[in-house]
PDB file of N, CA and C in Angstrom:
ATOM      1  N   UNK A   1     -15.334 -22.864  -5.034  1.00  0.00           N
ATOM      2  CA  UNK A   1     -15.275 -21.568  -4.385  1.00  0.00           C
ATOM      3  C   UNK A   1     -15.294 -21.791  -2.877  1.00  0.00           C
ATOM      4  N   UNK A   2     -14.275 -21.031  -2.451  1.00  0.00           N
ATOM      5  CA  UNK A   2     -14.265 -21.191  -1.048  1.00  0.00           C
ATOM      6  C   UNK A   2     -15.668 -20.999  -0.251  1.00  0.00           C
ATOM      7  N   UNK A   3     -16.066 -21.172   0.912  1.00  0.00           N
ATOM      8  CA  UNK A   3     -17.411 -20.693   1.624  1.00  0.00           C
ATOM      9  C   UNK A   3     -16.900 -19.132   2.450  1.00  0.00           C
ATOM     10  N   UNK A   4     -15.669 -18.449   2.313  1.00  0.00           N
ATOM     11  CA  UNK A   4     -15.175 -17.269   3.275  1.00  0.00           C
ATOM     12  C   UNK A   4     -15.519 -16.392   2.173  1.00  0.00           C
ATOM     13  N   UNK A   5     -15.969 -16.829   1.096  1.00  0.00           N
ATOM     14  CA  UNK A   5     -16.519 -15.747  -0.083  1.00  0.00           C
ATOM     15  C   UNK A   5     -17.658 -15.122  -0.148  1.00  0.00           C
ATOM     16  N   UNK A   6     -18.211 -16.307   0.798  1.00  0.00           N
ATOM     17  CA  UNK A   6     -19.748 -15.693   0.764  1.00  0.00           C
ATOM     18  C   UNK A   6     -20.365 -15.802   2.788  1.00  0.00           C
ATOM     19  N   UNK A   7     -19.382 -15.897   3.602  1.00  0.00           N
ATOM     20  CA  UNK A   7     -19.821 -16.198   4.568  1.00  0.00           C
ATOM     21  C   UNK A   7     -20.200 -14.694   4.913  1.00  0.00           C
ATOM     22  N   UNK A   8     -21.554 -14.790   5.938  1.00  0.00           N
ATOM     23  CA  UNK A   8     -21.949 -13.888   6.378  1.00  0.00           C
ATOM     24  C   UNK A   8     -23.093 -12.724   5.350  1.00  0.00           C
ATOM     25  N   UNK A   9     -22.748 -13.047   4.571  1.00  0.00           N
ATOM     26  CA  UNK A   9     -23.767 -12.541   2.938  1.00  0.00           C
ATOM     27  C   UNK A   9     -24.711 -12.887   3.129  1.00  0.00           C
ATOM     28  N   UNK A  10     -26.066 -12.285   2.991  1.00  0.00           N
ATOM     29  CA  UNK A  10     -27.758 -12.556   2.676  1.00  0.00           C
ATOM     30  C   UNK A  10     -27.760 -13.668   1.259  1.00  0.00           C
ATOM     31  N   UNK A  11     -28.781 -13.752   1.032  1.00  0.00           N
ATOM     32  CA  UNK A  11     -28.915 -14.611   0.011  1.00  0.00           C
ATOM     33  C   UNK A  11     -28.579 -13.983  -1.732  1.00  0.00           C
ATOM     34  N   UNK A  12     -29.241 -12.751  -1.878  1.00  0.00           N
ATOM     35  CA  UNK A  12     -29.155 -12.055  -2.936  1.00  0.00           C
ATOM     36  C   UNK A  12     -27.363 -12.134  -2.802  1.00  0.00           C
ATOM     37  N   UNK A  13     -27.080 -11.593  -2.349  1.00  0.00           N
ATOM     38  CA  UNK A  13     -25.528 -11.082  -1.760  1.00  0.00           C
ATOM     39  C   UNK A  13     -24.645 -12.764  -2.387  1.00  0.00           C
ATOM     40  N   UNK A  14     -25.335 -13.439  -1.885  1.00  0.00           N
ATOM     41  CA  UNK A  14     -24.422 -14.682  -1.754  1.00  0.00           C
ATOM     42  C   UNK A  14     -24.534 -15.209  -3.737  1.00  0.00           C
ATOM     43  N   UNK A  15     -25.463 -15.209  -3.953  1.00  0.00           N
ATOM     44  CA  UNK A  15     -25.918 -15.225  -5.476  1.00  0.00           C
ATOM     45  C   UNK A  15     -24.907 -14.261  -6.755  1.00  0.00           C
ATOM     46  N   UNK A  16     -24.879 -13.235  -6.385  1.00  0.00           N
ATOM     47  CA  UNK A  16     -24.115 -11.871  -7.338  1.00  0.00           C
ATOM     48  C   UNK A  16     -22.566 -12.299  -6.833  1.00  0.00           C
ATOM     49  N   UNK A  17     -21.991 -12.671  -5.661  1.00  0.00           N
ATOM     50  CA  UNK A  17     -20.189 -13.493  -5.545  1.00  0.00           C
ATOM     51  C   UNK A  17     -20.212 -14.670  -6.055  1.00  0.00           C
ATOM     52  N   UNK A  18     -21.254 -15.828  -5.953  1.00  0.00           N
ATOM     53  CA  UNK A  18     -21.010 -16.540  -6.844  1.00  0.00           C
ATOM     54  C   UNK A  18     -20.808 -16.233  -8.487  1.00  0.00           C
ATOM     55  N   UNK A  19     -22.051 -15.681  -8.747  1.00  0.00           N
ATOM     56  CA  UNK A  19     -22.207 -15.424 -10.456  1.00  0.00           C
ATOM     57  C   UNK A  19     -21.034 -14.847 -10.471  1.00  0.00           C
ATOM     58  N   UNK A  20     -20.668 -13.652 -10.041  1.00  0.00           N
ATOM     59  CA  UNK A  20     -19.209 -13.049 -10.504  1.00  0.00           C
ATOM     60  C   UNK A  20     -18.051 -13.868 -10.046  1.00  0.00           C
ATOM     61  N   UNK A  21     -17.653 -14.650  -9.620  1.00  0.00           N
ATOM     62  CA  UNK A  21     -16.544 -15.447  -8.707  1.00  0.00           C
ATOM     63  C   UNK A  21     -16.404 -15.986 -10.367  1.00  0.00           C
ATOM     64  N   UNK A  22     -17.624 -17.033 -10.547  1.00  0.00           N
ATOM     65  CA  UNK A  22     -17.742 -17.981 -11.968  1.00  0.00           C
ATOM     66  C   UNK A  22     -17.429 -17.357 -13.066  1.00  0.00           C
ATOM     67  N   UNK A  23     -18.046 -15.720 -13.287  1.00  0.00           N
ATOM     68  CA  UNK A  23     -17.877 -15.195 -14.610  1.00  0.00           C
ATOM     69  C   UNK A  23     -16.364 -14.794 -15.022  1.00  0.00           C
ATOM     70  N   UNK A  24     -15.017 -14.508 -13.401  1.00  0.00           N
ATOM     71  CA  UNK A  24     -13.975 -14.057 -13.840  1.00  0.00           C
ATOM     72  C   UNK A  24     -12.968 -15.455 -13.644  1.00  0.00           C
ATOM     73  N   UNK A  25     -13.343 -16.167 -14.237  1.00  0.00           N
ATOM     74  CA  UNK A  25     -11.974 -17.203 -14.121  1.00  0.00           C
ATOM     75  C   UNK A  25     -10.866 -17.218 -14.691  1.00  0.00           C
ATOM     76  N   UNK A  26     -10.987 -16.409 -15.977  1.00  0.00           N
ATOM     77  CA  UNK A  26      -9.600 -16.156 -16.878  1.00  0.00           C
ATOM     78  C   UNK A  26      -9.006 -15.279 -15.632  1.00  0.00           C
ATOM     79  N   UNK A  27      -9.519 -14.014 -15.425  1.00  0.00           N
ATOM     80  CA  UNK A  27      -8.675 -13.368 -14.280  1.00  0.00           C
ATOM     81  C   UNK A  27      -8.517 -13.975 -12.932  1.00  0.00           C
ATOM     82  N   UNK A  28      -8.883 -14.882 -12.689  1.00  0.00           N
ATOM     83  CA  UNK A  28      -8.798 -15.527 -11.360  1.00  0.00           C
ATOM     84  C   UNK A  28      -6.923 -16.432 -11.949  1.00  0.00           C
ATOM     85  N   UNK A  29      -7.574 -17.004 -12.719  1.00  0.00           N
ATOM     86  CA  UNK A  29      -6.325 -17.850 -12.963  1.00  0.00           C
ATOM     87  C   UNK A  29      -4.914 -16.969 -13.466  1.00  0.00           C
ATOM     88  N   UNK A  30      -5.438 -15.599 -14.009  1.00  0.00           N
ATOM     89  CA  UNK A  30      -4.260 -14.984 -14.477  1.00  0.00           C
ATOM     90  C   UNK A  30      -3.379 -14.489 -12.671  1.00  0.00           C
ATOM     91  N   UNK A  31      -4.148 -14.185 -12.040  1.00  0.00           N
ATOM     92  CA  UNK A  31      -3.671 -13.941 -10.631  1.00  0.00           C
ATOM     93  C   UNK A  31      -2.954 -14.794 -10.029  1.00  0.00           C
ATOM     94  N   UNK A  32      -3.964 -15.641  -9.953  1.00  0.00           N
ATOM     95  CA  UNK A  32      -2.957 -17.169  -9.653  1.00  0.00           C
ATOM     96  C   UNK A  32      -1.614 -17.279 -10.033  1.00  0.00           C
ATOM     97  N   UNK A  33      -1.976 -17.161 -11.536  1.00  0.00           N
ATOM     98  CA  UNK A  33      -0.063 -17.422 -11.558  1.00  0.00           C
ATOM     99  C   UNK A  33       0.767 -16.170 -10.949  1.00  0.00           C
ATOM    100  N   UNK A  34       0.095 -15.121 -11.718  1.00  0.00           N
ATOM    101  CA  UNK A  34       0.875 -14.458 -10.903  1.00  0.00           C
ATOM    102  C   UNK A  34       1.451 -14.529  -9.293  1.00  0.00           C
ATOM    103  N   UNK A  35       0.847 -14.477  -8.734  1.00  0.00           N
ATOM    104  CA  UNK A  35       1.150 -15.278  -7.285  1.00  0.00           C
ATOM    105  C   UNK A  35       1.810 -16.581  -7.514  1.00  0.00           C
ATOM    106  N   UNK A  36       1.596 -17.366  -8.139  1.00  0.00           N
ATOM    107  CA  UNK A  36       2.921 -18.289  -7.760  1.00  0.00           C
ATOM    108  C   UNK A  36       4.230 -17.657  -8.630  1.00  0.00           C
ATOM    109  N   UNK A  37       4.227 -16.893  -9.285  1.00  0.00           N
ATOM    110  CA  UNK A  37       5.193 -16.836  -9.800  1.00  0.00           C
ATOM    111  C   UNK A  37       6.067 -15.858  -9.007  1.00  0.00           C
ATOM    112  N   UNK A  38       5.258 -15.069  -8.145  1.00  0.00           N
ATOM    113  CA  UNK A  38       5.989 -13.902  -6.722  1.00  0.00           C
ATOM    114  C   UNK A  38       6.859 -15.048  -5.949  1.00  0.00           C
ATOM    115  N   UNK A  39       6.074 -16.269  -5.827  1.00  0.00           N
ATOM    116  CA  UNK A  39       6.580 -16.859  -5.085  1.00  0.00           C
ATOM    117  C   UNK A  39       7.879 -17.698  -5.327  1.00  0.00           C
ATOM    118  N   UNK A  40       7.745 -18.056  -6.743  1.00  0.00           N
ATOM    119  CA  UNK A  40       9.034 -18.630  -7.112  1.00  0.00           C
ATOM    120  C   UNK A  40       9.915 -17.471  -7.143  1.00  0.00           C
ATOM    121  N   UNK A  41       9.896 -16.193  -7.575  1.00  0.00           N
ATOM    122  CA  UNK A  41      11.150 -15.286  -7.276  1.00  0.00           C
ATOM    123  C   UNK A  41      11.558 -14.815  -6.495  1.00  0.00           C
ATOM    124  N   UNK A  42      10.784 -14.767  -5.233  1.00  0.00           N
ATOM    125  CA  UNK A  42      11.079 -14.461  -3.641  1.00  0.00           C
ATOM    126  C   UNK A  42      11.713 -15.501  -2.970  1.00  0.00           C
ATOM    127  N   UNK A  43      11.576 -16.396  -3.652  1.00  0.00           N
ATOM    128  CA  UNK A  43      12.171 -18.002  -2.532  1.00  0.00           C
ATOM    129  C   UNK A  43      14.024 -18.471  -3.587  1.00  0.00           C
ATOM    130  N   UNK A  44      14.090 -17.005  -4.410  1.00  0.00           N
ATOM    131  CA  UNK A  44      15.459 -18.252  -4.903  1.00  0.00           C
ATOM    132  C   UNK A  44      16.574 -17.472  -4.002  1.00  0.00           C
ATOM    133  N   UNK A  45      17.550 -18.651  -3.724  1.00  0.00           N
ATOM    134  CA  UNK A  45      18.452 -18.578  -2.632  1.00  0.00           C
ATOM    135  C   UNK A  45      19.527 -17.876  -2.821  1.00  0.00           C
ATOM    136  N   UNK A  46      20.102 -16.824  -2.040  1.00  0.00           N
ATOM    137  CA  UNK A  46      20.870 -15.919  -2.018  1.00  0.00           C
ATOM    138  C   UNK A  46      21.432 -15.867  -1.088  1.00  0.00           C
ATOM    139  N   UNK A  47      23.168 -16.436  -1.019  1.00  0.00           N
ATOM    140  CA  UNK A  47      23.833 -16.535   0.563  1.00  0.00           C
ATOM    141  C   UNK A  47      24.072 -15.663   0.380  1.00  0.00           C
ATOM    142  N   UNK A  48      24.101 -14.338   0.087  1.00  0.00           N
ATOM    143  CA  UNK A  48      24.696 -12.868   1.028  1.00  0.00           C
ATOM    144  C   UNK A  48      23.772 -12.883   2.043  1.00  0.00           C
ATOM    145  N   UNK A  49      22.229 -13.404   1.449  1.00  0.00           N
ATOM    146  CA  UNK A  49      21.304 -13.033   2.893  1.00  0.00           C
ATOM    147  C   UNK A  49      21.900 -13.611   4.070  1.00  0.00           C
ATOM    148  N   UNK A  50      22.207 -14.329   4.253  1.00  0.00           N
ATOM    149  CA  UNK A  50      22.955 -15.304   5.416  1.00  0.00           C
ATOM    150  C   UNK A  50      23.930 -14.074   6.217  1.00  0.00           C
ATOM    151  N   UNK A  51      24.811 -13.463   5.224  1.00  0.00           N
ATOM    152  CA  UNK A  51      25.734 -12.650   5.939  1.00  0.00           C
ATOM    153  C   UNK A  51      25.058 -11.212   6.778  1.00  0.00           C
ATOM    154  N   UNK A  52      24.112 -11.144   6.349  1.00  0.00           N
ATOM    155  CA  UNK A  52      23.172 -10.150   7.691  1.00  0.00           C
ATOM    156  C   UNK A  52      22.606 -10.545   9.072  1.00  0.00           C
ATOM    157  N   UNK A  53      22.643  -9.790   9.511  1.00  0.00           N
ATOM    158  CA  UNK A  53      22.784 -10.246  11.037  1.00  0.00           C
ATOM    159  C   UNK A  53      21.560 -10.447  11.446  1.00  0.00           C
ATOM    160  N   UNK A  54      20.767  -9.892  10.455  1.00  0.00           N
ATOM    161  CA  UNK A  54      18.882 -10.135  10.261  1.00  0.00           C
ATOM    162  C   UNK A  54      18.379 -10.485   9.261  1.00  0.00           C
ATOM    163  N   UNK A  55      19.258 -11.820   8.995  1.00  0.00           N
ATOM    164  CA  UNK A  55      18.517 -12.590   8.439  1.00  0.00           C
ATOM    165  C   UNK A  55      17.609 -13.770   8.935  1.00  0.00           C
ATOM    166  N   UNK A  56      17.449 -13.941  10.245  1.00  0.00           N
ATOM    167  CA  UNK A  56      15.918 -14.551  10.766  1.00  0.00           C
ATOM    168  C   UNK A  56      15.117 -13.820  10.423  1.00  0.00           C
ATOM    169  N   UNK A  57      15.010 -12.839  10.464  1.00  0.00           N
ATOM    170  CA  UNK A  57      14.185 -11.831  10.183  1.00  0.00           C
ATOM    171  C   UNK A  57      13.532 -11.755   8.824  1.00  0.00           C
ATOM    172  N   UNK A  58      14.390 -11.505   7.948  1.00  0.00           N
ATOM    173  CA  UNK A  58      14.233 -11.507   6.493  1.00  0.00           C
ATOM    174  C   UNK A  58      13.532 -13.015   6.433  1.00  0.00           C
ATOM    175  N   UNK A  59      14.430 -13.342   6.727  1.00  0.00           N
ATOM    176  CA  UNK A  59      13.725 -15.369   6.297  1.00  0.00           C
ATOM    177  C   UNK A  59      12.294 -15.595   7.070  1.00  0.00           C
ATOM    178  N   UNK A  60      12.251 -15.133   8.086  1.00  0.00           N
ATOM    179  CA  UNK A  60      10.472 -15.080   8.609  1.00  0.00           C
ATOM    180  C   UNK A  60       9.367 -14.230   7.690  1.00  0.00           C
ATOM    181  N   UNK A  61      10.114 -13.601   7.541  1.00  0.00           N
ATOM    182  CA  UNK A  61       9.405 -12.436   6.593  1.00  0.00           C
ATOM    183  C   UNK A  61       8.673 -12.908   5.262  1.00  0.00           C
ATOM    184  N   UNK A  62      10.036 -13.615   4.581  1.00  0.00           N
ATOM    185  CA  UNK A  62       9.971 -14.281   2.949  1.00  0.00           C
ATOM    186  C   UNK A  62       9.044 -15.356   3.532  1.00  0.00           C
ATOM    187  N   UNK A  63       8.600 -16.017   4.362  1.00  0.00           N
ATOM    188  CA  UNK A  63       8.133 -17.201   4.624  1.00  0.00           C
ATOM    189  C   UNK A  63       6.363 -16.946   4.913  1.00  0.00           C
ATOM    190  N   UNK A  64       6.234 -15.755   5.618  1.00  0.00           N
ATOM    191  CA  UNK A  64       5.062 -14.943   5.714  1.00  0.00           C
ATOM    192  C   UNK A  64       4.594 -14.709   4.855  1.00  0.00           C
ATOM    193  N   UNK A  65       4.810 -14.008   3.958  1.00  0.00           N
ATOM    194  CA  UNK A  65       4.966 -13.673   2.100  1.00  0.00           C
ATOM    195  C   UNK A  65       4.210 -14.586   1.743  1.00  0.00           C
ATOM    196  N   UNK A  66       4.645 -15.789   1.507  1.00  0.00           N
ATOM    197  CA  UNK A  66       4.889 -17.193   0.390  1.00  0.00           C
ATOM    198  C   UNK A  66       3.215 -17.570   0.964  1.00  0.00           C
ATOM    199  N   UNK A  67       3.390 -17.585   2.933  1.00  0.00           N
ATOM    200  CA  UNK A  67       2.324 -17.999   3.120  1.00  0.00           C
ATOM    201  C   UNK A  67       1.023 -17.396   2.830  1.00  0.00           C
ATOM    202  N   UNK A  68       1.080 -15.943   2.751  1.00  0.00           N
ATOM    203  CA  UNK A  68      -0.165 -15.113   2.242  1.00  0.00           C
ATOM    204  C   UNK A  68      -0.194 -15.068   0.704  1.00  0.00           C
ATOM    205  N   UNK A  69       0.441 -15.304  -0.118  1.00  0.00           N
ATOM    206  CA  UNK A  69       0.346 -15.325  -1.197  1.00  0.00           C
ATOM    207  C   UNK A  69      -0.274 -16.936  -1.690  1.00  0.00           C
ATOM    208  N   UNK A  70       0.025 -17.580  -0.971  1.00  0.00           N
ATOM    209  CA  UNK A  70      -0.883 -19.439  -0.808  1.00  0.00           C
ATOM    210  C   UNK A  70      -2.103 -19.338  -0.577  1.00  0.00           C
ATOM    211  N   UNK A  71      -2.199 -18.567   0.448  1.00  0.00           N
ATOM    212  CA  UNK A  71      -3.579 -18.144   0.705  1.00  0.00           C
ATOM    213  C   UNK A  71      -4.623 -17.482  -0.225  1.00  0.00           C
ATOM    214  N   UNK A  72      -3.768 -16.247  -1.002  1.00  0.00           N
ATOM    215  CA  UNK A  72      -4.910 -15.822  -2.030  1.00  0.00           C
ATOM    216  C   UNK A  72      -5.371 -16.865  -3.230  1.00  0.00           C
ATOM    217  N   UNK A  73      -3.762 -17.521  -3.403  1.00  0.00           N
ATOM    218  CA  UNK A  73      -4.318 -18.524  -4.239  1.00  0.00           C
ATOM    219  C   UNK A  73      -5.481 -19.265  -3.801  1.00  0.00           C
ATOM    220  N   UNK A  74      -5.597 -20.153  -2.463  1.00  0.00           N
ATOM    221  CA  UNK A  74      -6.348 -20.796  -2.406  1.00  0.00           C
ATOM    222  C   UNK A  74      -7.500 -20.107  -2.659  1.00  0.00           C
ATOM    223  N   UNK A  75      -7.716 -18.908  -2.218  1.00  0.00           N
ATOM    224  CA  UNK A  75      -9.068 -18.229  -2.629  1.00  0.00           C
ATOM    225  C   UNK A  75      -9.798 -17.940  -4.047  1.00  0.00           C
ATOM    226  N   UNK A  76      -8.740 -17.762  -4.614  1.00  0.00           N
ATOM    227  CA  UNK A  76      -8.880 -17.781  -6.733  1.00  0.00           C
ATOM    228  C   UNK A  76      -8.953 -18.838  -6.830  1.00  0.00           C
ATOM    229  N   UNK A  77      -8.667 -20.286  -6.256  1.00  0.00           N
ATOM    230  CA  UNK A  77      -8.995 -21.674  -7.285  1.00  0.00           C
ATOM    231  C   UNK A  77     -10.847 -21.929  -6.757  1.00  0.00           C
ATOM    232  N   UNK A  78     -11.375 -22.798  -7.916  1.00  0.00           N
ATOM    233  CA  UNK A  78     -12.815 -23.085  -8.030  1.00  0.00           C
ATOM    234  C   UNK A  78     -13.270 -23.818  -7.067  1.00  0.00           C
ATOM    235  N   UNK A  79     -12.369 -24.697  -6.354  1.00  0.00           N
ATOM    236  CA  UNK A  79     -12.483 -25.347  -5.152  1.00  0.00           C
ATOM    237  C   UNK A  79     -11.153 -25.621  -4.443  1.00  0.00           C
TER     238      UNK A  79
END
């Protein structure tokens, strides 16, 4: 478990995110995939995007995405 789960939490506080962090792991992991799996369908390659004139844009965007969606993962895995 990350430490941004419980940073800033009293002790009681820090005790009840652990116990619950531990008790939902089937749903932790069902999220997980889900999130990677956003991520594998947002990243497959499509040259029409190319033919828009904002596609830096779009492509910064999809890349932002991928990266916040990495992020929650890292927060759902046990370590």
């Amino acid at each position: 478990m990350k430490l941004s789960w419980t940073e800033g939490l009293d002790g009681d506080q820090k005790k009840d995110i652990q116990s619950s962090f531990k008790s939902a792991t089937v749903i932790r992991n069902r999220l997980a995939e889900m999130c990677e799996s956003k991520i594998k369908t947002s990243l497959s390659p499509n040259k029409a995007q190319y033919d828009s004139p904002n596609w830096t844009y779009k492509k910064a965007d999809e890349i932002g995405y991928r990266r916040a969606l990495e992020e929650i993962i890292g927060l759902l895995k046990e370590s």
